[in-house]
PDB file of N, CA and C in Angstrom:
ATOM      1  N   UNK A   1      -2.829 -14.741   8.677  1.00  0.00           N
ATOM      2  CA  UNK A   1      -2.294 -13.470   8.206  1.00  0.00           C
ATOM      3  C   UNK A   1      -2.221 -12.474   9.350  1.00  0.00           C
ATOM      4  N   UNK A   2      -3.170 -12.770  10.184  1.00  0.00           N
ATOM      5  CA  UNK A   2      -2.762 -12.133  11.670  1.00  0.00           C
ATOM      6  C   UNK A   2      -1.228 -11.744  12.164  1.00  0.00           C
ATOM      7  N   UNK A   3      -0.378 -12.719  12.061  1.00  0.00           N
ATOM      8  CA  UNK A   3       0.739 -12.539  12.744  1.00  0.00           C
ATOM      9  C   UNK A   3       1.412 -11.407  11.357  1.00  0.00           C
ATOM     10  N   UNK A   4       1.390 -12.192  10.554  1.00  0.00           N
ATOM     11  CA  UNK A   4       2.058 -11.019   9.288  1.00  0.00           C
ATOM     12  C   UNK A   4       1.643  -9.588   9.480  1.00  0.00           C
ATOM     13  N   UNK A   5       0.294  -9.292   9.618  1.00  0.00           N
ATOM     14  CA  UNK A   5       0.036  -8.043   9.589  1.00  0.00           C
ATOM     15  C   UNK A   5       0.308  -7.352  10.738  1.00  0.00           C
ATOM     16  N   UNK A   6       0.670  -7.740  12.106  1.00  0.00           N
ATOM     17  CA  UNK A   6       1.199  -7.598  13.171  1.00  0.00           C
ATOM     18  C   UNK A   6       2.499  -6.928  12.856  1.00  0.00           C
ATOM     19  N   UNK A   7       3.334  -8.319  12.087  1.00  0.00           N
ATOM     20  CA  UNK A   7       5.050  -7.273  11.659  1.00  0.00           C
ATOM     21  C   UNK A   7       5.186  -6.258  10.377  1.00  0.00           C
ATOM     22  N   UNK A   8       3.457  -6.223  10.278  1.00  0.00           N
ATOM     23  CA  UNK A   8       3.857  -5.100   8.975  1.00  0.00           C
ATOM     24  C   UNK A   8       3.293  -3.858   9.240  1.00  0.00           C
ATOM     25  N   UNK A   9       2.881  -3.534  10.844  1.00  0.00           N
ATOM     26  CA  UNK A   9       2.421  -2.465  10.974  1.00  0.00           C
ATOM     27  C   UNK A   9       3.493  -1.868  11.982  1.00  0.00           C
ATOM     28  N   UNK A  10       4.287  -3.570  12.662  1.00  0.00           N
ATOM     29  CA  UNK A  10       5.634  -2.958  13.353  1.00  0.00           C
ATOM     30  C   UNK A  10       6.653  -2.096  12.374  1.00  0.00           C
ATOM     31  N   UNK A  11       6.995  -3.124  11.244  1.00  0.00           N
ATOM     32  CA  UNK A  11       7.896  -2.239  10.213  1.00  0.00           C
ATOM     33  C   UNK A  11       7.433  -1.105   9.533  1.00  0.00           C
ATOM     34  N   UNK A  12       6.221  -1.084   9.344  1.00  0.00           N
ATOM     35  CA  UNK A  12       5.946   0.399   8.679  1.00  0.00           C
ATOM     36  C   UNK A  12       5.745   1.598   9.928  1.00  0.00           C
ATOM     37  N   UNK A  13       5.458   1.056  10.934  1.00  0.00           N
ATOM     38  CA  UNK A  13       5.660   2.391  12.398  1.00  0.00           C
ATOM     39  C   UNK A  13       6.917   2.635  12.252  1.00  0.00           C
ATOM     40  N   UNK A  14       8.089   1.483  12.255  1.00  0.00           N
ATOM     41  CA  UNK A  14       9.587   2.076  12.772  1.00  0.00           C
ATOM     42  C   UNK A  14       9.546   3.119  11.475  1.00  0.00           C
ATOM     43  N   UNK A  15       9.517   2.590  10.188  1.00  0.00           N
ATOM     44  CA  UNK A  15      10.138   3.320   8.971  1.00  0.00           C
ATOM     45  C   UNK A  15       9.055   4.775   9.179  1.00  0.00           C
ATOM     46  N   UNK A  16       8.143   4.801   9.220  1.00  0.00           N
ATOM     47  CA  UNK A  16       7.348   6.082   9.762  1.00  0.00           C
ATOM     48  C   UNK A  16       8.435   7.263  10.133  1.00  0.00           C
ATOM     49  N   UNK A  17       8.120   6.066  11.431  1.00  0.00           N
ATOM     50  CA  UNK A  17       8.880   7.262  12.643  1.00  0.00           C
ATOM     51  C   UNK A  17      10.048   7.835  12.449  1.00  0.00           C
ATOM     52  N   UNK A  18      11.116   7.325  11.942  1.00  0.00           N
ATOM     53  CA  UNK A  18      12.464   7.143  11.381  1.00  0.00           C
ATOM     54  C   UNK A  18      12.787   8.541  10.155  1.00  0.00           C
ATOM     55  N   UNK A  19      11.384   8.155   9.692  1.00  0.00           N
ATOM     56  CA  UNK A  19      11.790   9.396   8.751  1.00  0.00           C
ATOM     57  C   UNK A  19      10.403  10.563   9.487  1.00  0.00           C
ATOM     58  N   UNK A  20      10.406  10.931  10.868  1.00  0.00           N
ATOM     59  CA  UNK A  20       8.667  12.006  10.979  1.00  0.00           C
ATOM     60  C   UNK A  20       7.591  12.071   9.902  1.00  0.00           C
ATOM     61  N   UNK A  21       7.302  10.943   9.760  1.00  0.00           N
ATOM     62  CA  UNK A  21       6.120  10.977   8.660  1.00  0.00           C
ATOM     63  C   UNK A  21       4.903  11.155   9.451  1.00  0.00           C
ATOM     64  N   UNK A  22       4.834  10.729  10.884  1.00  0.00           N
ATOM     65  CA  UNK A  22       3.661  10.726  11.837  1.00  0.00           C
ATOM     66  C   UNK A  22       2.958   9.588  12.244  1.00  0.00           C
ATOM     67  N   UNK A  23       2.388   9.220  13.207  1.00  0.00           N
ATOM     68  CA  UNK A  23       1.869   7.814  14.150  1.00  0.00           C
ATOM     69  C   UNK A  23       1.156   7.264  12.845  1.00  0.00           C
ATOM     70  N   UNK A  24       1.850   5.648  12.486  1.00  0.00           N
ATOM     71  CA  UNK A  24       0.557   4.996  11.761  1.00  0.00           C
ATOM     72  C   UNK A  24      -0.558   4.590  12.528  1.00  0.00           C
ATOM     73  N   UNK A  25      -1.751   5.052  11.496  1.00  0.00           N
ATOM     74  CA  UNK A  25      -2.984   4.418  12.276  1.00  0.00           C
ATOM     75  C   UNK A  25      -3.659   3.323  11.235  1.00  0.00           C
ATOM     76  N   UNK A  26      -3.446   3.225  10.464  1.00  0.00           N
ATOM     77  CA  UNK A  26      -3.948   1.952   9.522  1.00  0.00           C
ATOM     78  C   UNK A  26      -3.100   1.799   8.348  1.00  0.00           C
ATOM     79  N   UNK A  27      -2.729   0.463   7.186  1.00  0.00           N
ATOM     80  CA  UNK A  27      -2.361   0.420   6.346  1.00  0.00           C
ATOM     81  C   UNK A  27      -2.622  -0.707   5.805  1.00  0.00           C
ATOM     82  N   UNK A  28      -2.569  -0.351   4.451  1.00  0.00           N
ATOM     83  CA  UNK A  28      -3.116  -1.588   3.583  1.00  0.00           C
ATOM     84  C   UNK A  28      -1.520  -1.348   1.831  1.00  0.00           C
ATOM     85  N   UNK A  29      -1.063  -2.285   2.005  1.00  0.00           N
ATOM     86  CA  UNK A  29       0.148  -2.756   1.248  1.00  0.00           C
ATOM     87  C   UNK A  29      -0.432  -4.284   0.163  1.00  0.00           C
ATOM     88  N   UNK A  30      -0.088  -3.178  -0.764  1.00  0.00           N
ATOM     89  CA  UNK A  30       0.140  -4.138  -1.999  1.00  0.00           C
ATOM     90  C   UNK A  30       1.060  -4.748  -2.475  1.00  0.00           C
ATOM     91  N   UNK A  31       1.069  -5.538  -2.631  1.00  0.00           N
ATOM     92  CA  UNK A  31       2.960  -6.008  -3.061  1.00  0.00           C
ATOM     93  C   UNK A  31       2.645  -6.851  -4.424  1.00  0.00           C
ATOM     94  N   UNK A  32       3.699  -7.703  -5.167  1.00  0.00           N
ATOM     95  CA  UNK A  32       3.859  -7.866  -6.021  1.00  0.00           C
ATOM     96  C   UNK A  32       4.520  -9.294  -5.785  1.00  0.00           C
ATOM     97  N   UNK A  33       4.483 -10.423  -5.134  1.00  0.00           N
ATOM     98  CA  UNK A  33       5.536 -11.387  -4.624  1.00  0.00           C
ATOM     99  C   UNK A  33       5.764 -12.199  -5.750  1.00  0.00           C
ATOM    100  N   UNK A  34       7.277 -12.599  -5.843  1.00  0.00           N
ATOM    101  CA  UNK A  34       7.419 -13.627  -6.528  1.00  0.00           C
ATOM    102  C   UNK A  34       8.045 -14.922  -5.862  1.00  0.00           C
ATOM    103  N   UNK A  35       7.239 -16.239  -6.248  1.00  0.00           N
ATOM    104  CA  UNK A  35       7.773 -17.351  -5.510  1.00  0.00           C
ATOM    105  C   UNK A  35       8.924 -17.907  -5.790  1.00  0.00           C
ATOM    106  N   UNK A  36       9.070 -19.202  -5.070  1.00  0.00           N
ATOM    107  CA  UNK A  36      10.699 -19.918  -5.730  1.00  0.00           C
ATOM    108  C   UNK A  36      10.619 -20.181  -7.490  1.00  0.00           C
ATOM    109  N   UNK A  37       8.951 -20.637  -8.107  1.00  0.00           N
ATOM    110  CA  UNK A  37       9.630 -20.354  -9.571  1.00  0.00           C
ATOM    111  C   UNK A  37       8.840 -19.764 -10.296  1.00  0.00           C
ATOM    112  N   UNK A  38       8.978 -18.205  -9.889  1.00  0.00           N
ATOM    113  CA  UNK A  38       8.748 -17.508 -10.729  1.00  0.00           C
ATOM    114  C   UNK A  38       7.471 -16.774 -11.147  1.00  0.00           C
ATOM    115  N   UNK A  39       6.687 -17.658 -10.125  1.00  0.00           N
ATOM    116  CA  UNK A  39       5.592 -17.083 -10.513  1.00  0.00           C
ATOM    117  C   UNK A  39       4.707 -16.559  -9.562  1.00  0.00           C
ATOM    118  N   UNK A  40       3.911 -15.279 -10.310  1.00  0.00           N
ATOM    119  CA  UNK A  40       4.318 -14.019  -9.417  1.00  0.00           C
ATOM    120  C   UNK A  40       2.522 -14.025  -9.314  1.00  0.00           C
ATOM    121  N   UNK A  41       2.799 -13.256  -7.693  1.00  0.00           N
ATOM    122  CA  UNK A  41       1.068 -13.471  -6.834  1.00  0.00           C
ATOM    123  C   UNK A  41       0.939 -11.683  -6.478  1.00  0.00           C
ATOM    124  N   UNK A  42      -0.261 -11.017  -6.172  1.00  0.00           N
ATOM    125  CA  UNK A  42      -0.710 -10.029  -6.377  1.00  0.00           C
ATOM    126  C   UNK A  42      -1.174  -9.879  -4.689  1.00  0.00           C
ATOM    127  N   UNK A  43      -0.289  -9.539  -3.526  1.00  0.00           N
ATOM    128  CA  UNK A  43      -0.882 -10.058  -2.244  1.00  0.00           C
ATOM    129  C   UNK A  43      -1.398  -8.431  -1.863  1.00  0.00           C
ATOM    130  N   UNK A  44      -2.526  -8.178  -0.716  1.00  0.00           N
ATOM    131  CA  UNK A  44      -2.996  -7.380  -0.293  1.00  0.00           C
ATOM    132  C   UNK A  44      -3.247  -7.855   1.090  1.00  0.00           C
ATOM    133  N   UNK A  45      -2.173  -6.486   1.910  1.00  0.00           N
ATOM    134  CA  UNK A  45      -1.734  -6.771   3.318  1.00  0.00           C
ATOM    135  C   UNK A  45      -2.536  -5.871   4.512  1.00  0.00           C
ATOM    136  N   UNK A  46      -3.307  -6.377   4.915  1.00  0.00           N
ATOM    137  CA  UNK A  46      -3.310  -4.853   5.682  1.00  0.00           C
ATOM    138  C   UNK A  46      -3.013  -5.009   7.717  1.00  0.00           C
ATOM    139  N   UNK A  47      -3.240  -3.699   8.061  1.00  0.00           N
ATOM    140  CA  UNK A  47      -2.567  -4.034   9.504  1.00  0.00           C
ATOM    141  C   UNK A  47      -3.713  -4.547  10.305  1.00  0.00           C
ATOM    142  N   UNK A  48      -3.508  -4.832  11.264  1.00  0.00           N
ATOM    143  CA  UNK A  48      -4.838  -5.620  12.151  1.00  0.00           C
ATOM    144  C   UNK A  48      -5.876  -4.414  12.649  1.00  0.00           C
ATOM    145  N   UNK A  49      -6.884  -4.910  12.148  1.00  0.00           N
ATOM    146  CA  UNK A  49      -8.314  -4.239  12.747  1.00  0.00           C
ATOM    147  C   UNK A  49      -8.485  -3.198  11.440  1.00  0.00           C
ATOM    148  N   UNK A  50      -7.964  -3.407  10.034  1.00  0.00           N
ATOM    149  CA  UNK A  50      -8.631  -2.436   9.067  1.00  0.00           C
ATOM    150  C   UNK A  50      -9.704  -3.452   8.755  1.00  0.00           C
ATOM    151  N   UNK A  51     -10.738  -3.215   8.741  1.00  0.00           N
ATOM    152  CA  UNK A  51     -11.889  -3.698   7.871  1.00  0.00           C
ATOM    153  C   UNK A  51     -12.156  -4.080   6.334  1.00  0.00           C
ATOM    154  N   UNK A  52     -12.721  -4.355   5.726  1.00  0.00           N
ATOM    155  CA  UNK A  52     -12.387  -5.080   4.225  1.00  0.00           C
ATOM    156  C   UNK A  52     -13.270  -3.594   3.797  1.00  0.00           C
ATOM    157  N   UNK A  53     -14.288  -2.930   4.356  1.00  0.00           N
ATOM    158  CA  UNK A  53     -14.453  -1.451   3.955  1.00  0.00           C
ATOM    159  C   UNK A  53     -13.330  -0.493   3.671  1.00  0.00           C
ATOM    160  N   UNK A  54     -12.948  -0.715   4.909  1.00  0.00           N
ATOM    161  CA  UNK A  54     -11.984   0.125   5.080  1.00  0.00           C
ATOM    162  C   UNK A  54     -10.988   0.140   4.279  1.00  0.00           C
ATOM    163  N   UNK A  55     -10.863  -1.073   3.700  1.00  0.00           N
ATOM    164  CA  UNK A  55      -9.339  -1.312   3.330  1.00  0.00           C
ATOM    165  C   UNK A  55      -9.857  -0.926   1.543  1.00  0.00           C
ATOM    166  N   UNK A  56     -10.698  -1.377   1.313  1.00  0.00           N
ATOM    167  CA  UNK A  56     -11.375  -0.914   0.098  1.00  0.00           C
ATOM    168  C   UNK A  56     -10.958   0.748  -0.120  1.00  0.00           C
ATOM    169  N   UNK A  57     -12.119   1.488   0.362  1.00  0.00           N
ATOM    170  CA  UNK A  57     -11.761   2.866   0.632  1.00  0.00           C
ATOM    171  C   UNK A  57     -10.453   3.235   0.605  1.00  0.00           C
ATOM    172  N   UNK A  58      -9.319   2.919   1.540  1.00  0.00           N
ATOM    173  CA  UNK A  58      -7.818   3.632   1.221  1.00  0.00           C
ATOM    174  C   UNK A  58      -7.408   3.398  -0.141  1.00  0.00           C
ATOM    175  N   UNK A  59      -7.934   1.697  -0.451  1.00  0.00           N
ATOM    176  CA  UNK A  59      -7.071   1.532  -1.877  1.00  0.00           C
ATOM    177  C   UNK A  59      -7.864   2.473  -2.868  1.00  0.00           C
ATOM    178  N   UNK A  60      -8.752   2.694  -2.976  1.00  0.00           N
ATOM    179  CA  UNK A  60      -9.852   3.647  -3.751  1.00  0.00           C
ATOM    180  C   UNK A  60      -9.045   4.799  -4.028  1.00  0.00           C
ATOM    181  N   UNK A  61      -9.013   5.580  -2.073  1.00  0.00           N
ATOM    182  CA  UNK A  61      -8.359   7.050  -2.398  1.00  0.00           C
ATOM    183  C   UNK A  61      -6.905   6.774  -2.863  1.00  0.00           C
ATOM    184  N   UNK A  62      -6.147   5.653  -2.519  1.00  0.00           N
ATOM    185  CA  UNK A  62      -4.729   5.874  -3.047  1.00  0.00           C
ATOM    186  C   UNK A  62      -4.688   5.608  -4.854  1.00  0.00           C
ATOM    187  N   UNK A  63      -5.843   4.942  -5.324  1.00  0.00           N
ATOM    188  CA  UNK A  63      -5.977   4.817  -7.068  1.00  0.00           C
ATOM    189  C   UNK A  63      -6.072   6.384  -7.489  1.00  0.00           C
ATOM    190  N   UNK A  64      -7.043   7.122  -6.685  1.00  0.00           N
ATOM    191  CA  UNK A  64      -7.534   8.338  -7.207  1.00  0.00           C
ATOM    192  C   UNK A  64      -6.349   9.268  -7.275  1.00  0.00           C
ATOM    193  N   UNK A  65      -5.620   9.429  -6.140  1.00  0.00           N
ATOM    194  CA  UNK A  65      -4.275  10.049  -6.134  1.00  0.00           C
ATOM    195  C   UNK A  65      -3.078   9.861  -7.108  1.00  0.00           C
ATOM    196  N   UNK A  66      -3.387   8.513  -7.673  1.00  0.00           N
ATOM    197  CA  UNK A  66      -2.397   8.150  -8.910  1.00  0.00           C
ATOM    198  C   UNK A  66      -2.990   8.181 -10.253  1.00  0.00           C
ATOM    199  N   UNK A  67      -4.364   8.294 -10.126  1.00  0.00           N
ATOM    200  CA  UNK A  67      -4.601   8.566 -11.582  1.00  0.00           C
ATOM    201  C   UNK A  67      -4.946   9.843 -12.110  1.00  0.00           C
ATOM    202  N   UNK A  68      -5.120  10.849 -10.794  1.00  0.00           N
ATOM    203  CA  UNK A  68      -5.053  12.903 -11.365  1.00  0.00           C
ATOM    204  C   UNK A  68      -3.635  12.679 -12.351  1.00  0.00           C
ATOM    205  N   UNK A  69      -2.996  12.672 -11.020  1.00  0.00           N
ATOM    206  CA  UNK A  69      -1.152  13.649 -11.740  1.00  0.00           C
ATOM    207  C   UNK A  69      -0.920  12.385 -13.025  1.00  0.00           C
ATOM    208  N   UNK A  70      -1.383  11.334 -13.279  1.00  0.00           N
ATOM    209  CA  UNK A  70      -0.731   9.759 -14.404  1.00  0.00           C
ATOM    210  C   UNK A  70      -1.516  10.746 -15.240  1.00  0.00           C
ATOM    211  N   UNK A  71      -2.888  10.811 -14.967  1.00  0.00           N
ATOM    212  CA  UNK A  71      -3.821  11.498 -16.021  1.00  0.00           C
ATOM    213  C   UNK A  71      -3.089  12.862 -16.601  1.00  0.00           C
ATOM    214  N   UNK A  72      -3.046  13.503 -16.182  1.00  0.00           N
ATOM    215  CA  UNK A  72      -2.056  15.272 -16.590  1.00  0.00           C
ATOM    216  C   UNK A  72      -0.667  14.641 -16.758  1.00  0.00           C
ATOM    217  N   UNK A  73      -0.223  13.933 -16.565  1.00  0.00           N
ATOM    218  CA  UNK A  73       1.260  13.315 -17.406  1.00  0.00           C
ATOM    219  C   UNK A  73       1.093  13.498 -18.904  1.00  0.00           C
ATOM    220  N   UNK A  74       0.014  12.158 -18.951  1.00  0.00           N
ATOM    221  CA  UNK A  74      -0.442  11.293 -19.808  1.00  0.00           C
ATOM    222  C   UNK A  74      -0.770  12.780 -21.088  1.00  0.00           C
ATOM    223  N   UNK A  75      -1.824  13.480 -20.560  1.00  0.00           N
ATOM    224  CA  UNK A  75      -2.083  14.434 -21.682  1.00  0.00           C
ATOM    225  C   UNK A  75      -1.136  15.421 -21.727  1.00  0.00           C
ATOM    226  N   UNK A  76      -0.488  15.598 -21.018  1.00  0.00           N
ATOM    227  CA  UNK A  76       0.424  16.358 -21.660  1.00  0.00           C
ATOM    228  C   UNK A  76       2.015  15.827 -22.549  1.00  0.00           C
ATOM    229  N   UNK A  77       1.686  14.527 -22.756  1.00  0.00           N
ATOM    230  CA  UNK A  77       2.277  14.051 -23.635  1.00  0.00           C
ATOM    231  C   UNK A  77       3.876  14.074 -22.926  1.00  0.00           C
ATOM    232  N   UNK A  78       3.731  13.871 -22.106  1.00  0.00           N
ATOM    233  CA  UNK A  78       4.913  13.649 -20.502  1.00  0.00           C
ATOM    234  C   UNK A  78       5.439  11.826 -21.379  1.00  0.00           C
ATOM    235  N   UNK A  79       6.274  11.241 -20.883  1.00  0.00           N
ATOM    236  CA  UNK A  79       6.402   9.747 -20.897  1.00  0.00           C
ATOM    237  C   UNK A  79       7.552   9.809 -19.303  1.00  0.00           C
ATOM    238  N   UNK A  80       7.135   8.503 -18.670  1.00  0.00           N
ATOM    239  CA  UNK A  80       7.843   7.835 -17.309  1.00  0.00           C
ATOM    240  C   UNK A  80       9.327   7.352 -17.915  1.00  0.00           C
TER     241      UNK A  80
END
């Protein structure tokens, strides 16, 4: 997974930069893959040298960030 996470910290720097979002310094990508039939795997990517702490922690703060504003949707009787 070495080499993968190599071109996924190349493609997420260009797309960064591309739009001034600012220098990546770590990332951890969830995806959703589906194979030739159909059946679908839950992969967790991250770039070289995040730690399995580390990588814990971002996914943590990025849950917390989606479940305030889902949460105040949710009660205010909002629908997606």
């Amino acid at each position: 997974m070495n080499e993968l996470g190599e071109q996924l910290e190349e493609a997420l720097a260009e797309v960064l930069g591309e739009d001034e979002r600012g220098m990546l310094a770590r990332a951890v990508v969830i995806a959703e893959v589906l194979d030739d039939d159909g059946e679908r795997t839950l992969m967790v990517m991250t770039t070289p040298g995040v730690t399995k702490w580390d990588a814990l922690g971002l996914c943590r703060y990025g849950a917390l960030c989606i479940e305030g504003p889902a949460a105040s949707h949710f009660a205010g009787g909002g629908e997606e």
